[in-house]
C-alpha atoms as a PDB file:
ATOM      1  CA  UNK A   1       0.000   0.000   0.000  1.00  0.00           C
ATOM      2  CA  UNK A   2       1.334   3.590  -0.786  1.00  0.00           C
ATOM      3  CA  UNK A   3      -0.333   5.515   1.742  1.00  0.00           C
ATOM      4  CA  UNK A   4       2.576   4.631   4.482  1.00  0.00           C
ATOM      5  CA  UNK A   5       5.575   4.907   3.248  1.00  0.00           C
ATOM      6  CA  UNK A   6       9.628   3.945   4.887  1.00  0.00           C
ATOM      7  CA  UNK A   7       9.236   6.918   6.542  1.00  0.00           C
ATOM      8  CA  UNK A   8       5.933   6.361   8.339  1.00  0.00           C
ATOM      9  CA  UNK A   9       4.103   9.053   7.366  1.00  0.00           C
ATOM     10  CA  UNK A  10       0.575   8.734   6.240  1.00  0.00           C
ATOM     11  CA  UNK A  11      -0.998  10.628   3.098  1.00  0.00           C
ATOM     12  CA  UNK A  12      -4.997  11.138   4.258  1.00  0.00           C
ATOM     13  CA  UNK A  13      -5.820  11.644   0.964  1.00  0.00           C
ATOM     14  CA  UNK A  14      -4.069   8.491  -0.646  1.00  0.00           C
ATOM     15  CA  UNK A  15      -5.238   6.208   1.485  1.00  0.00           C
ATOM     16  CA  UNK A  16      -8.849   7.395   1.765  1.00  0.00           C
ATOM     17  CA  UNK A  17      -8.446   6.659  -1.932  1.00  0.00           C
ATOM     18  CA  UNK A  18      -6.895   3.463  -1.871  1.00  0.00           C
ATOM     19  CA  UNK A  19      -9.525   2.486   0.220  1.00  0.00           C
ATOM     20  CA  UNK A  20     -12.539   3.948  -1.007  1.00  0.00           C
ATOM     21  CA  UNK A  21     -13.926   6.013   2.203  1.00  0.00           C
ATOM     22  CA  UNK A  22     -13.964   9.204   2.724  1.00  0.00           C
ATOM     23  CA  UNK A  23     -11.087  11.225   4.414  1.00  0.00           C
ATOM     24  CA  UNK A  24     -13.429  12.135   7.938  1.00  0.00           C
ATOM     25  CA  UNK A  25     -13.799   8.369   8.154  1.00  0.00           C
ATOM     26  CA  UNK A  26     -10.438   7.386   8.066  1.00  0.00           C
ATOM     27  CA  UNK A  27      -9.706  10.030  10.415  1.00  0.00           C
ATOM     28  CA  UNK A  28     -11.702   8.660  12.526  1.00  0.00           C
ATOM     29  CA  UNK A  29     -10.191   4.900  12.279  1.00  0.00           C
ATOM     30  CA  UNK A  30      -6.916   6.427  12.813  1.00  0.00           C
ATOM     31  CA  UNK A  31      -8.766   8.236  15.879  1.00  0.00           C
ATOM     32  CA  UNK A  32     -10.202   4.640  16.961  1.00  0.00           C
ATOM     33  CA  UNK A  33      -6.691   3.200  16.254  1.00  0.00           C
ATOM     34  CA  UNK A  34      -4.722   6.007  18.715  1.00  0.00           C
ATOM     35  CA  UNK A  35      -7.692   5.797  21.424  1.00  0.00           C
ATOM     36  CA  UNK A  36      -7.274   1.501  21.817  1.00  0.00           C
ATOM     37  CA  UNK A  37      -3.488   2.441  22.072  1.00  0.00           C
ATOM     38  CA  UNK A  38      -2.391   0.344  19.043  1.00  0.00           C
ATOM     39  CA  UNK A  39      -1.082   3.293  17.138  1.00  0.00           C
ATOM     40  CA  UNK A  40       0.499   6.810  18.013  1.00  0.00           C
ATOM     41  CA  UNK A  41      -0.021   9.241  15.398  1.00  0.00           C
ATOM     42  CA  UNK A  42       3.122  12.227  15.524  1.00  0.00           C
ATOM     43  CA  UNK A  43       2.548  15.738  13.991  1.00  0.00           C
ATOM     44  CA  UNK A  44       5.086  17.276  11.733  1.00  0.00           C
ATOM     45  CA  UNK A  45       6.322  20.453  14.048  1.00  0.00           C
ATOM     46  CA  UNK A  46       5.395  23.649  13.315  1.00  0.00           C
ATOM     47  CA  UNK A  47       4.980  26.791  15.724  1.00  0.00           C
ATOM     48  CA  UNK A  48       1.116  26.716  14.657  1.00  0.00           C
ATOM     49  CA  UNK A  49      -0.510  24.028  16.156  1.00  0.00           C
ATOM     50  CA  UNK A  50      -3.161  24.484  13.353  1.00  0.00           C
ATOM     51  CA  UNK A  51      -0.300  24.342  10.591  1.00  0.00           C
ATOM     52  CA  UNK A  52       1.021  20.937  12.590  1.00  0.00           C
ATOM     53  CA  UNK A  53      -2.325  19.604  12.356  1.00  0.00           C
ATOM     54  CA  UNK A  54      -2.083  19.909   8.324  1.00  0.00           C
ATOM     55  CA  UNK A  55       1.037  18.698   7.749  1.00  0.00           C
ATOM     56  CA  UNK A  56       1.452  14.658   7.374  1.00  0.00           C
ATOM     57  CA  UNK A  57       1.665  12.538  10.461  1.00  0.00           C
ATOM     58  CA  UNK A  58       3.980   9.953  11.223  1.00  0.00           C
ATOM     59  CA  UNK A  59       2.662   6.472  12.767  1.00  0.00           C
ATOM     60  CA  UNK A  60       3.862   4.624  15.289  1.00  0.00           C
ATOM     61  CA  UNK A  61       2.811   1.461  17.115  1.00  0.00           C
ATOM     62  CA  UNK A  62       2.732   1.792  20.938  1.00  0.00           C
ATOM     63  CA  UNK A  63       3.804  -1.872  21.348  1.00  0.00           C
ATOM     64  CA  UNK A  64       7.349  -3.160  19.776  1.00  0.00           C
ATOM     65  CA  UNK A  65       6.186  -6.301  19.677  1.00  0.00           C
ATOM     66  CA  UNK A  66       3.510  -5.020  16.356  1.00  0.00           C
ATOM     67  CA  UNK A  67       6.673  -3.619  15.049  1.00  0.00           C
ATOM     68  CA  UNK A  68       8.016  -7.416  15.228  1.00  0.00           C
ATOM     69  CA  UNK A  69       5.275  -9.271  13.640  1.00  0.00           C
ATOM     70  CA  UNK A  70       4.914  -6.858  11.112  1.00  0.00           C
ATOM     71  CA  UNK A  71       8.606  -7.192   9.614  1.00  0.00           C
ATOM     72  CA  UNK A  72      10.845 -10.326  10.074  1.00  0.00           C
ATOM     73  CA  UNK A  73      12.607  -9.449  13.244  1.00  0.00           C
ATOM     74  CA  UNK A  74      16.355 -10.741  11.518  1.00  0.00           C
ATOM     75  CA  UNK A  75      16.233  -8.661   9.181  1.00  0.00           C
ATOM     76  CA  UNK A  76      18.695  -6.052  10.103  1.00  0.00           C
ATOM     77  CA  UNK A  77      17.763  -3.255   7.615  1.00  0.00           C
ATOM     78  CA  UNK A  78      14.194  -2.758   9.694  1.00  0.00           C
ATOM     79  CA  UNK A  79      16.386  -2.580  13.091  1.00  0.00           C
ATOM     80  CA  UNK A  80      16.896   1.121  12.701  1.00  0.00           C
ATOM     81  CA  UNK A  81      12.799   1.153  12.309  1.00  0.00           C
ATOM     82  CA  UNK A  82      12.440  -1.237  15.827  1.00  0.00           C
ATOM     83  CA  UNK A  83      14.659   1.418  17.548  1.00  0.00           C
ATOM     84  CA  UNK A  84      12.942   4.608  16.257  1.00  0.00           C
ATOM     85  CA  UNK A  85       9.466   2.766  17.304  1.00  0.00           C
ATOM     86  CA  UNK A  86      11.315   2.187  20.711  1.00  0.00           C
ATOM     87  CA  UNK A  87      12.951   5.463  21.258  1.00  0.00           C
ATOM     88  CA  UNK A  88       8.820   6.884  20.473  1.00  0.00           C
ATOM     89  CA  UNK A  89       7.136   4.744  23.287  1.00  0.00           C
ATOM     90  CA  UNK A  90       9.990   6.026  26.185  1.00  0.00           C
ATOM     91  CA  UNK A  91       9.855   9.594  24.890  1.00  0.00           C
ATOM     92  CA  UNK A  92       6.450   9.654  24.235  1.00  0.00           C
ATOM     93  CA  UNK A  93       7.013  12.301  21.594  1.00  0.00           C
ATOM     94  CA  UNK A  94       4.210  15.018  20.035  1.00  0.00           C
ATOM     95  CA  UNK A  95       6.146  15.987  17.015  1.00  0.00           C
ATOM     96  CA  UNK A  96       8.964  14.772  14.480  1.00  0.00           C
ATOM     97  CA  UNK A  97      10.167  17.742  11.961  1.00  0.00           C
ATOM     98  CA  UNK A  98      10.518  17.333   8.177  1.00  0.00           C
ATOM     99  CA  UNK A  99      10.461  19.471   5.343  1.00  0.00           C
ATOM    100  CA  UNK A 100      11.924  18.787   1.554  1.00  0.00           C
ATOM    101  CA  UNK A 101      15.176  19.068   2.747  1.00  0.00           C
ATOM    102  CA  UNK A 102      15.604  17.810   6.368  1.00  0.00           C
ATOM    103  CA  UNK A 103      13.989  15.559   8.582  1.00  0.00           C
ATOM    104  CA  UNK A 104      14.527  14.747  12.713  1.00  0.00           C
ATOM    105  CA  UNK A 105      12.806  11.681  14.270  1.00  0.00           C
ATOM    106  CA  UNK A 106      11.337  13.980  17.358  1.00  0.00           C
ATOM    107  CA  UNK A 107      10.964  17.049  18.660  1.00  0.00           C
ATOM    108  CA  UNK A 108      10.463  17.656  22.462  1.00  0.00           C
ATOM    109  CA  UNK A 109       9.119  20.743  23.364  1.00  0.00           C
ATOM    110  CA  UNK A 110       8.655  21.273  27.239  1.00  0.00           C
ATOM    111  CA  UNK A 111       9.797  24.944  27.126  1.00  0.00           C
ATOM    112  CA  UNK A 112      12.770  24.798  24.939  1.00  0.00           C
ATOM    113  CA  UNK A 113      12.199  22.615  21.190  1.00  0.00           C
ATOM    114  CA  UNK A 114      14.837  19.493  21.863  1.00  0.00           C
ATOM    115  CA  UNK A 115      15.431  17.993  18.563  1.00  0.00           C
ATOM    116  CA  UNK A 116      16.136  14.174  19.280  1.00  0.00           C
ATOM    117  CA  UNK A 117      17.435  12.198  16.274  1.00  0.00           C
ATOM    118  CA  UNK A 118      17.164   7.914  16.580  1.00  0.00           C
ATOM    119  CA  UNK A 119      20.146   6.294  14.163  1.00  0.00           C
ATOM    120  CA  UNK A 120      21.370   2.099  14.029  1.00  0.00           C
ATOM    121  CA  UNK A 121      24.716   3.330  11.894  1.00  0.00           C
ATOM    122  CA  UNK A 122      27.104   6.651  13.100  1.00  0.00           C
ATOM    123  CA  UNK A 123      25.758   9.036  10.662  1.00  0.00           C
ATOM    124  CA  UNK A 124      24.183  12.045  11.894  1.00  0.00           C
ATOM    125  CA  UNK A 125      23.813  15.477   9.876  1.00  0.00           C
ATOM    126  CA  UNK A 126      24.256  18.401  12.197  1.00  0.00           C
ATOM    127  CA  UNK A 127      22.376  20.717   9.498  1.00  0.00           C
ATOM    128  CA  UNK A 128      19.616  19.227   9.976  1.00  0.00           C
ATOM    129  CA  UNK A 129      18.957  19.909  13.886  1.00  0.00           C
ATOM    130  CA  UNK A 130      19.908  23.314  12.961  1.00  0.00           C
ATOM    131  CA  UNK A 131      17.346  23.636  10.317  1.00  0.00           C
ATOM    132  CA  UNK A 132      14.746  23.029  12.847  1.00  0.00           C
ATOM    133  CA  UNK A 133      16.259  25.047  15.614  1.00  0.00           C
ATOM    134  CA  UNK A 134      15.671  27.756  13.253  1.00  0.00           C
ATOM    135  CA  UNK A 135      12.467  26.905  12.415  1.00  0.00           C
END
């Protein structure tokens, strides 16, 4: 399906497509899906909460063990996934940041914007946590 892609973000539109309801329903399932705690839906950070709200979400599942079933857990090119989906559930993070150019796991904001960023391998771009210190 195309509406989630490696990145876990969801397109609304896409999927509502894909699966022929309309975008308030699926909405709502997503709603359904974040109230049972199976999923965690993350806003793209913005200053505006309203501009947050428009931008796509990224999902998580609140339980590791969905991120298991759902891929083979040996295969070591979904660990960096399994960490980022662990890192979420002990942070319990609102907000990730991505625009064309850059993109941090999460953003904690309790008075100053933290920008956290989850990685298997050593390679971390400093530009982007500026980018959204900036932002």
């Amino acid at each position: 399906m195309g509406f989630i892609n490696t990145q876990n973000t969801v397109h609304n539109h896409s999927l509502s497509k894909e699966l022929n309801i309309s975008k308030e329903t699926l909405i709502n399932y997503f709603g359904y899906l974040e109230y049972s705690l199976i999923i965690k839906l993350i806003l793209n950070f913005r200053r505006s909460f309203t501009s947050a709200s428009r931008k796509m979400k990224k999902v998580y599942f609140y339980n590791s063990a969905f991120v298991c079933n759902y891929k083979n857990i040996m295969d070591y090119s979904y660990y960096e996934k399994l960490i980022e989906n662990f890192v979420m559930q002990e942070l319990d993070s609102k907000y990730y940041f991505r625009d064309k150019n850059y993109e941090i796991d999460f953003i904690l904001k309790n008075g100053n914007i933290i920008p956290v960023e989850v990685k298997y391998r050593n390679n971390v771009e400093i530009k982007n946590f500026i980018k959204v210190l900036k932002n």
